[in-house]
Protein backbone atom coordinates (compact mmCIF):
# COMPACT_ATOMS: atom_id res chain seq x y z
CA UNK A 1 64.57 97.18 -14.47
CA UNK A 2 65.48 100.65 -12.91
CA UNK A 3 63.47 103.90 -13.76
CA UNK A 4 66.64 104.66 -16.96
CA UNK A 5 65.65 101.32 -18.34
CA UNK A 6 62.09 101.40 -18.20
CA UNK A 7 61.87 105.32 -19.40
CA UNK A 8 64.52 103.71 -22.56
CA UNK A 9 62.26 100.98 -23.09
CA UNK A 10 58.95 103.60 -23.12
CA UNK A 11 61.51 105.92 -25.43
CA UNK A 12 61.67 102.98 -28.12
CA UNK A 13 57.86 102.65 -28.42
CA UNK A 14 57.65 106.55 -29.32
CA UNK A 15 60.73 105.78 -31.36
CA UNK A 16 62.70 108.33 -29.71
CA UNK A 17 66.45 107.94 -28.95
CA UNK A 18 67.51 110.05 -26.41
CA UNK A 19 71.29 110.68 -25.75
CA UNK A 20 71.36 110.13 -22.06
CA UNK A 21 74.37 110.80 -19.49
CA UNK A 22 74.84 109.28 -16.01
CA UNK A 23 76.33 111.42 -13.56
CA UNK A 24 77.25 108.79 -10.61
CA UNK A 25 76.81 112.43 -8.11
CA UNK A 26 73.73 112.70 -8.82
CA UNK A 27 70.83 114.99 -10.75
CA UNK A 28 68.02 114.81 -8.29
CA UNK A 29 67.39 118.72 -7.93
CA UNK A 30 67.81 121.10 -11.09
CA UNK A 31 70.85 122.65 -9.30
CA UNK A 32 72.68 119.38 -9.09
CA UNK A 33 71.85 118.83 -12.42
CA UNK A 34 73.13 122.09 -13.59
CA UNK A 35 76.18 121.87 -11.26
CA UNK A 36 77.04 118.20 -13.46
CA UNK A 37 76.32 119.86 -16.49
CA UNK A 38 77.92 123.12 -16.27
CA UNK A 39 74.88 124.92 -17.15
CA UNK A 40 72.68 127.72 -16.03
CA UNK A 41 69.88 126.06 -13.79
CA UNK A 42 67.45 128.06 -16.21
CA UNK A 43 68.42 125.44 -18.63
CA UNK A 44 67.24 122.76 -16.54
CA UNK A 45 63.55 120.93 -17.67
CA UNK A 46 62.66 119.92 -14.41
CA UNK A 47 59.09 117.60 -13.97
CA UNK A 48 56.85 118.52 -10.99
CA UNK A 49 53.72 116.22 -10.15
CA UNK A 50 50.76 117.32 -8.59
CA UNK A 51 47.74 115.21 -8.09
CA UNK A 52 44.98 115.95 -10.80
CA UNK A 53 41.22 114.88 -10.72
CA UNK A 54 41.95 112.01 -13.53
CA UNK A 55 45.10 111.42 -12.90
CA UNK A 56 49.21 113.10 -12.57
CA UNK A 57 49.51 116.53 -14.00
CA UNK A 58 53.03 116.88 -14.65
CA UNK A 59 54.16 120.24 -15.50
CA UNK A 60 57.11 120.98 -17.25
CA UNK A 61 58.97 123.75 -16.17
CA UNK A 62 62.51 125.78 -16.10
CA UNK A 63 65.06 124.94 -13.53
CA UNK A 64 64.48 128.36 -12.27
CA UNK A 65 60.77 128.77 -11.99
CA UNK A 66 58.30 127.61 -9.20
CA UNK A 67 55.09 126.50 -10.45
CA UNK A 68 51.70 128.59 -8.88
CA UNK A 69 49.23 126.29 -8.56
CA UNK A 70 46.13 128.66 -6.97
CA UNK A 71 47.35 130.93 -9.87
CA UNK A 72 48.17 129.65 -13.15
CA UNK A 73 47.25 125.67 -12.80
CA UNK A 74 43.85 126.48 -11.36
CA UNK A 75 43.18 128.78 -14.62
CA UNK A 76 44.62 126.43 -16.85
CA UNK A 77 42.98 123.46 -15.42
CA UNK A 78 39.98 124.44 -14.32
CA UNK A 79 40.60 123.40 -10.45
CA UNK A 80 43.90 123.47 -7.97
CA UNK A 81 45.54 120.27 -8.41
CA UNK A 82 47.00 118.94 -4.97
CA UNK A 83 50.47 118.20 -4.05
CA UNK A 84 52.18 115.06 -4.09
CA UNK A 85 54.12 112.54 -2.03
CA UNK A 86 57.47 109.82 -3.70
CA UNK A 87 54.62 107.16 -3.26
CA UNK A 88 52.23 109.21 -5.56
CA UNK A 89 54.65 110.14 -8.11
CA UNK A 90 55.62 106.19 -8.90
CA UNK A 91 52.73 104.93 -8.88
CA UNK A 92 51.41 107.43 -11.09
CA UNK A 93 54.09 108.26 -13.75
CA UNK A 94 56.46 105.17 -13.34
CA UNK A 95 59.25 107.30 -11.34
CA UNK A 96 60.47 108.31 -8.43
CA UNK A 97 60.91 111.96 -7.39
CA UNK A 98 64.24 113.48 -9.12
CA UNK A 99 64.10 110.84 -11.88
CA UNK A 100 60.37 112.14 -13.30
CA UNK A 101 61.23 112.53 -17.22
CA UNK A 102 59.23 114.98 -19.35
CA UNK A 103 57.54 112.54 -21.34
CA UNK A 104 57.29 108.47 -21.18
CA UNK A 105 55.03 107.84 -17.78
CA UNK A 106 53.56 104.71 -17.54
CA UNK A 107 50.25 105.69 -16.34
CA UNK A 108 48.44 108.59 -18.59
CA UNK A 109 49.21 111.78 -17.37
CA UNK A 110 48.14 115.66 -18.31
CA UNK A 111 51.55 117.25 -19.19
CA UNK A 112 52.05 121.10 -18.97
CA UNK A 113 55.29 122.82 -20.76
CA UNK A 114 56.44 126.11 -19.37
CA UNK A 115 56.61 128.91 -22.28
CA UNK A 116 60.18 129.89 -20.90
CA UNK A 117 61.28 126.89 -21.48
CA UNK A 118 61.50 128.12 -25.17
CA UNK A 119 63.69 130.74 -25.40
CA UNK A 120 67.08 128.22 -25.34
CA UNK A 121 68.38 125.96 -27.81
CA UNK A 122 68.27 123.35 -25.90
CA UNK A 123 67.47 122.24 -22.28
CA UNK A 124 67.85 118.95 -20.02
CA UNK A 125 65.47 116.64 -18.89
CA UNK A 126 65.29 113.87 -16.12
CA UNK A 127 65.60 110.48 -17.75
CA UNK A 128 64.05 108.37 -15.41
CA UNK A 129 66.93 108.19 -12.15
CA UNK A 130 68.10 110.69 -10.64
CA UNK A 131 71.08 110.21 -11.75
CA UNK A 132 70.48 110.88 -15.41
CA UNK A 133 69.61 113.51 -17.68
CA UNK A 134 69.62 114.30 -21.57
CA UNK A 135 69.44 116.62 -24.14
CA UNK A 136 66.35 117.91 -25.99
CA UNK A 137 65.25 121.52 -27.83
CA UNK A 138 62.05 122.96 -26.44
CA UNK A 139 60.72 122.39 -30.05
CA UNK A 140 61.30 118.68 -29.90
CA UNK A 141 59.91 118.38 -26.24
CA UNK A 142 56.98 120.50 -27.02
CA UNK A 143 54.88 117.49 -28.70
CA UNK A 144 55.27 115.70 -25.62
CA UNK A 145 53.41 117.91 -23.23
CA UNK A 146 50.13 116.39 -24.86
CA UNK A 147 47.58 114.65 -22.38
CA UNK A 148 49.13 110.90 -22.94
């Protein structure tokens, strides 16, 4: 089962149904995925993992931000979560880098949502390759961010 199938199969059990698209090019960075979608890169939900005490933090973010770690994680965390290598990232959420989805990680992970990530209608996430993405408001991603 590739990383689209499994993140599907982790979709059902929330008993969500995204509407995923393939793009054969490639989505693995937010500007490919922008480029294939014809969108600002700002509309782009992009997943970055960093290694947490417990676990993945996975922090949601716009295609246009960079996440501060010594600055905003360490206040919102408590401590400076460390970065991450491909191995980390699937062994800990169930993907591999440029396929990380928002929401549906195998192992329990903290998720963080980026505030800007509110002000559009609607913004695209990984699901689960990089090679696909779908659609999903802020408002409907927002319950995800929960610690799983």
């Amino acid at each position: 089962m590739d990383g689209h199938e499994t993140w599907l199969s982790e979709c059902a059990k929330m008993g969500y149904e995204p509407e995923a698209r393939l793009y054969a090019e490639g989505t693995r960075t937010s500007q490919d995925a922008a480029n294939q979608l014809g969108c600002d890169v700002a509309h782009i939900a992009k997943s970055i993992v960093f290694a947490g005490r417990d676990g993945a933090v996975v922090v949601i973010t716009s295609g246009a931000n960079r996440v501060e770690r010594k600055r905003k994680l360490k206040r919102l965390l408590g401590y400076k979560p460390s970065m991450t290598d491909a191995e980390y990232i699937l062994e800990n959420t169930g993907y591999a880098p440029g396929g990380v989805p928002p929401f549906g990680h195998l192992r329990p992970c903290v998720v963080l949502m980026d505030e800007d990530l509110m002000q559009y209608d609607l913004v695209w996430g990984a699901g689960g390759t990089a090679q696909t993405v779908f659609p999903i408001t802020p408002e409907d991603l927002s319950p995800y961010r929960a610690p799983q």
